[in-house]
Protein backbone atom coordinates (compact mmCIF):
# COMPACT_ATOMS: atom_id res chain seq x y z
CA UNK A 1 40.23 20.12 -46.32
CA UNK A 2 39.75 19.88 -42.65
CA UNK A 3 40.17 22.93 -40.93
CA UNK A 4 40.85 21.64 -37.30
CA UNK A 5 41.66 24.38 -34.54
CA UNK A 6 41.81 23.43 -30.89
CA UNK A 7 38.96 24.47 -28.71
CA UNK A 8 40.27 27.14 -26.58
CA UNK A 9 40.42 26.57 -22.97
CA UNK A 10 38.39 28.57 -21.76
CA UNK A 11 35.04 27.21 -23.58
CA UNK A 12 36.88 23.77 -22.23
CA UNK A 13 36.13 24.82 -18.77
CA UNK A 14 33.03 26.09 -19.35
CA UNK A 15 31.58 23.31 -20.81
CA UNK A 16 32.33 21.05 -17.57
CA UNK A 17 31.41 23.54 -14.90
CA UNK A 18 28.06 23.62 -17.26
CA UNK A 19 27.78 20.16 -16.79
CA UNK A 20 28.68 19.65 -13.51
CA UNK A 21 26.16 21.79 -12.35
CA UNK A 22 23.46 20.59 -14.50
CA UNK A 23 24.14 16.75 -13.13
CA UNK A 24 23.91 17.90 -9.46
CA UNK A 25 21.16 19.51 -10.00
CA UNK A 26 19.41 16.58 -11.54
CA UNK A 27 20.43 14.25 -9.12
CA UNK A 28 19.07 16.37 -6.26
CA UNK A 29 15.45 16.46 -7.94
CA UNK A 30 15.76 13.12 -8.27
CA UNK A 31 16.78 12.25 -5.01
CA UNK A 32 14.12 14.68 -3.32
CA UNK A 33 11.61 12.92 -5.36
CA UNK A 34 12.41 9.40 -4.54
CA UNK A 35 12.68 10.25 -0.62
CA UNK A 36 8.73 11.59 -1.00
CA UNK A 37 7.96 8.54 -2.79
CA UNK A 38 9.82 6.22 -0.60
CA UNK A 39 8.12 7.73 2.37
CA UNK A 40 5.03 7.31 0.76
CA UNK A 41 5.73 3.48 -0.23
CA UNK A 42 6.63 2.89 3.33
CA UNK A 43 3.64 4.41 4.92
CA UNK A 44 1.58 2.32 2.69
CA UNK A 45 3.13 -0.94 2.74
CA UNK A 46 3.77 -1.05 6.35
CA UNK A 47 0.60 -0.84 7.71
CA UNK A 48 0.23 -4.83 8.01
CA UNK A 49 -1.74 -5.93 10.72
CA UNK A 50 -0.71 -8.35 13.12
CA UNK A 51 -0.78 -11.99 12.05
CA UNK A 52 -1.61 -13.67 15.66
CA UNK A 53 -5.55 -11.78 15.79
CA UNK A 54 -6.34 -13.82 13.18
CA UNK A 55 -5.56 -16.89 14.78
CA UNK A 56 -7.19 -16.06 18.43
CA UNK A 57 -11.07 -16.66 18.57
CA UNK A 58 -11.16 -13.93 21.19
CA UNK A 59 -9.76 -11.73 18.99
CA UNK A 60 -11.75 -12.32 15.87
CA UNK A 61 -14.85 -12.13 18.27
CA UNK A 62 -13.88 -8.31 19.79
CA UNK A 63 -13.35 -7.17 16.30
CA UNK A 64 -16.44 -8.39 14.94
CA UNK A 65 -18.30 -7.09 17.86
CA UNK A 66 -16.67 -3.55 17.02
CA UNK A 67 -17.27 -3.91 13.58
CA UNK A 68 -21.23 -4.61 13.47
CA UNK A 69 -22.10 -2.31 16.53
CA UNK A 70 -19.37 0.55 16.74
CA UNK A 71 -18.25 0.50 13.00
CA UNK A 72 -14.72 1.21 14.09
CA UNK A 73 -12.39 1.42 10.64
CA UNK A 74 -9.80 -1.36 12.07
CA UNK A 75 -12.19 -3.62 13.49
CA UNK A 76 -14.03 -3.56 10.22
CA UNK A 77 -10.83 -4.34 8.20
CA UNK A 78 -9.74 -6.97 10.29
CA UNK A 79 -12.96 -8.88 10.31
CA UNK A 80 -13.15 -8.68 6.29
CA UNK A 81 -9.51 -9.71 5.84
CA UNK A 82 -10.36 -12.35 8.51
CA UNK A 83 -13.19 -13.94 5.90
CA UNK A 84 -10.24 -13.93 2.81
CA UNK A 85 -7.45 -14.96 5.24
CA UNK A 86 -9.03 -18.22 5.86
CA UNK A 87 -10.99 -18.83 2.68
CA UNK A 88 -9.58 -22.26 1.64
CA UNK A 89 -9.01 -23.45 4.94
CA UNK A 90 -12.20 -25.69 5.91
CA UNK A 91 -11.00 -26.12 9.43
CA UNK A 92 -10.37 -22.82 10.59
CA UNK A 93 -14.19 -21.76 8.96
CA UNK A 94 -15.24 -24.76 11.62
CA UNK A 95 -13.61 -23.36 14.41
CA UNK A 96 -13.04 -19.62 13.67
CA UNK A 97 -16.04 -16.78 13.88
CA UNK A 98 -15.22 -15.73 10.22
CA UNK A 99 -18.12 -14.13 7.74
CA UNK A 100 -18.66 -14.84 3.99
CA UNK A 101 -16.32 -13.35 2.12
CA UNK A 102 -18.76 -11.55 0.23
CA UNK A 103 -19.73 -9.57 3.78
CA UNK A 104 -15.99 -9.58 4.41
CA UNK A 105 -15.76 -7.45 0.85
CA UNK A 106 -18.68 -5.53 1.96
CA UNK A 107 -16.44 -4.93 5.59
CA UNK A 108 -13.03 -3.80 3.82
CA UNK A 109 -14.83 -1.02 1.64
CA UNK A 110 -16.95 0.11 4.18
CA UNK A 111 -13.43 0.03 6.61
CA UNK A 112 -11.42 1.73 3.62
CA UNK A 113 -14.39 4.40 3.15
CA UNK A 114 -14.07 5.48 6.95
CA UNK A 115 -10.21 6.03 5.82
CA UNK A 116 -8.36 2.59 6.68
CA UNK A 117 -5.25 2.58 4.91
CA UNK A 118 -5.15 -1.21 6.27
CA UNK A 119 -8.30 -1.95 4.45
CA UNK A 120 -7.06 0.00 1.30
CA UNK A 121 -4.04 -2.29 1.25
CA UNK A 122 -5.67 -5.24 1.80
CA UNK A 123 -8.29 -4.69 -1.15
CA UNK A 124 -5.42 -3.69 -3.89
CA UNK A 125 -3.38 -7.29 -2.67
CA UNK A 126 -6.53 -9.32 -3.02
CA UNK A 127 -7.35 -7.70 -6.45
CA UNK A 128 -3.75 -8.25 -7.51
CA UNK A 129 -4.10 -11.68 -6.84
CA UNK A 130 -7.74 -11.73 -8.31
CA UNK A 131 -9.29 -12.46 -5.62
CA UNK A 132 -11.57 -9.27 -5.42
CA UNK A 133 -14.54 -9.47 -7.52
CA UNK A 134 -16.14 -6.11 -6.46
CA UNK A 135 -15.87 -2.58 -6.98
CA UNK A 136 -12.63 -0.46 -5.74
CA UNK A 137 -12.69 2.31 -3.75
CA UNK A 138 -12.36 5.47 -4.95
CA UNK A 139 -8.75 7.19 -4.20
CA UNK A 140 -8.96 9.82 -1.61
């Protein structure tokens, strides 16, 4: 009824080189294409800027200054993340040179046009936290 003969060793062998191979070779496509992706991911998500400008006056004022007459791509992004930074926070509006944060919106897609990755990072967190109400830019 059955007809059972063992495999011969040969085929045996065969078979695992076969396989052997084929895993390495998968895991080194995978590999190279998580280290291009990783590198990616950690250009993009480290590019924070640095919390204490948003808390100096000075600072806020030199960047705005940059912003309006120079149109430098950092200066813009800072000054629109400046506007959503503090946009519940009545007593740093008081005290802090911040803009609307409609102009601020205007500021990060004019910053991310001119090629801020900065800018670009801040409009995807504020849209993933619905706080962007405005077009995105378009992927470069």
């Amino acid at each position: 009824m059955f007809n059972f003969t063992p495999p011969i060793r040969q085929n045996v062998l065969n078979g695992i080189i076969s396989g052997f191979l084929t895993l390495i070779l998968l895991v080194s496509f995978c590999a190279g294409f998580r280290t291009g992706r990783k590198a990616f991911l950690d250009d993009y998500y480290t590019i924070k800027y640095d919390p204490a400008i948003f808390h100096s006056r000075d600072s806020l004022l030199y960047y705005a200054r940059l912003a309006y007459l120079e149109e430098d791509p950092e200066a813009l992004g800072i000054t629109g993340t400046a506007s959503f930074l503090f946009i519940d926070d009545p007593a740093a509006r008081d005290t802090l040179p911040l803009v609307t944060p409609d102009e601020g919106a205007i500021l990060l897609l004019r910053a991310a046009e001119l090629g801020s990755l900065r800018a670009r990072f801040v409009i995807d967190c504020l849209n993933y936290q619905h706080f962007w109400h405005h077009t995105l830019p378009e992927e470069n």
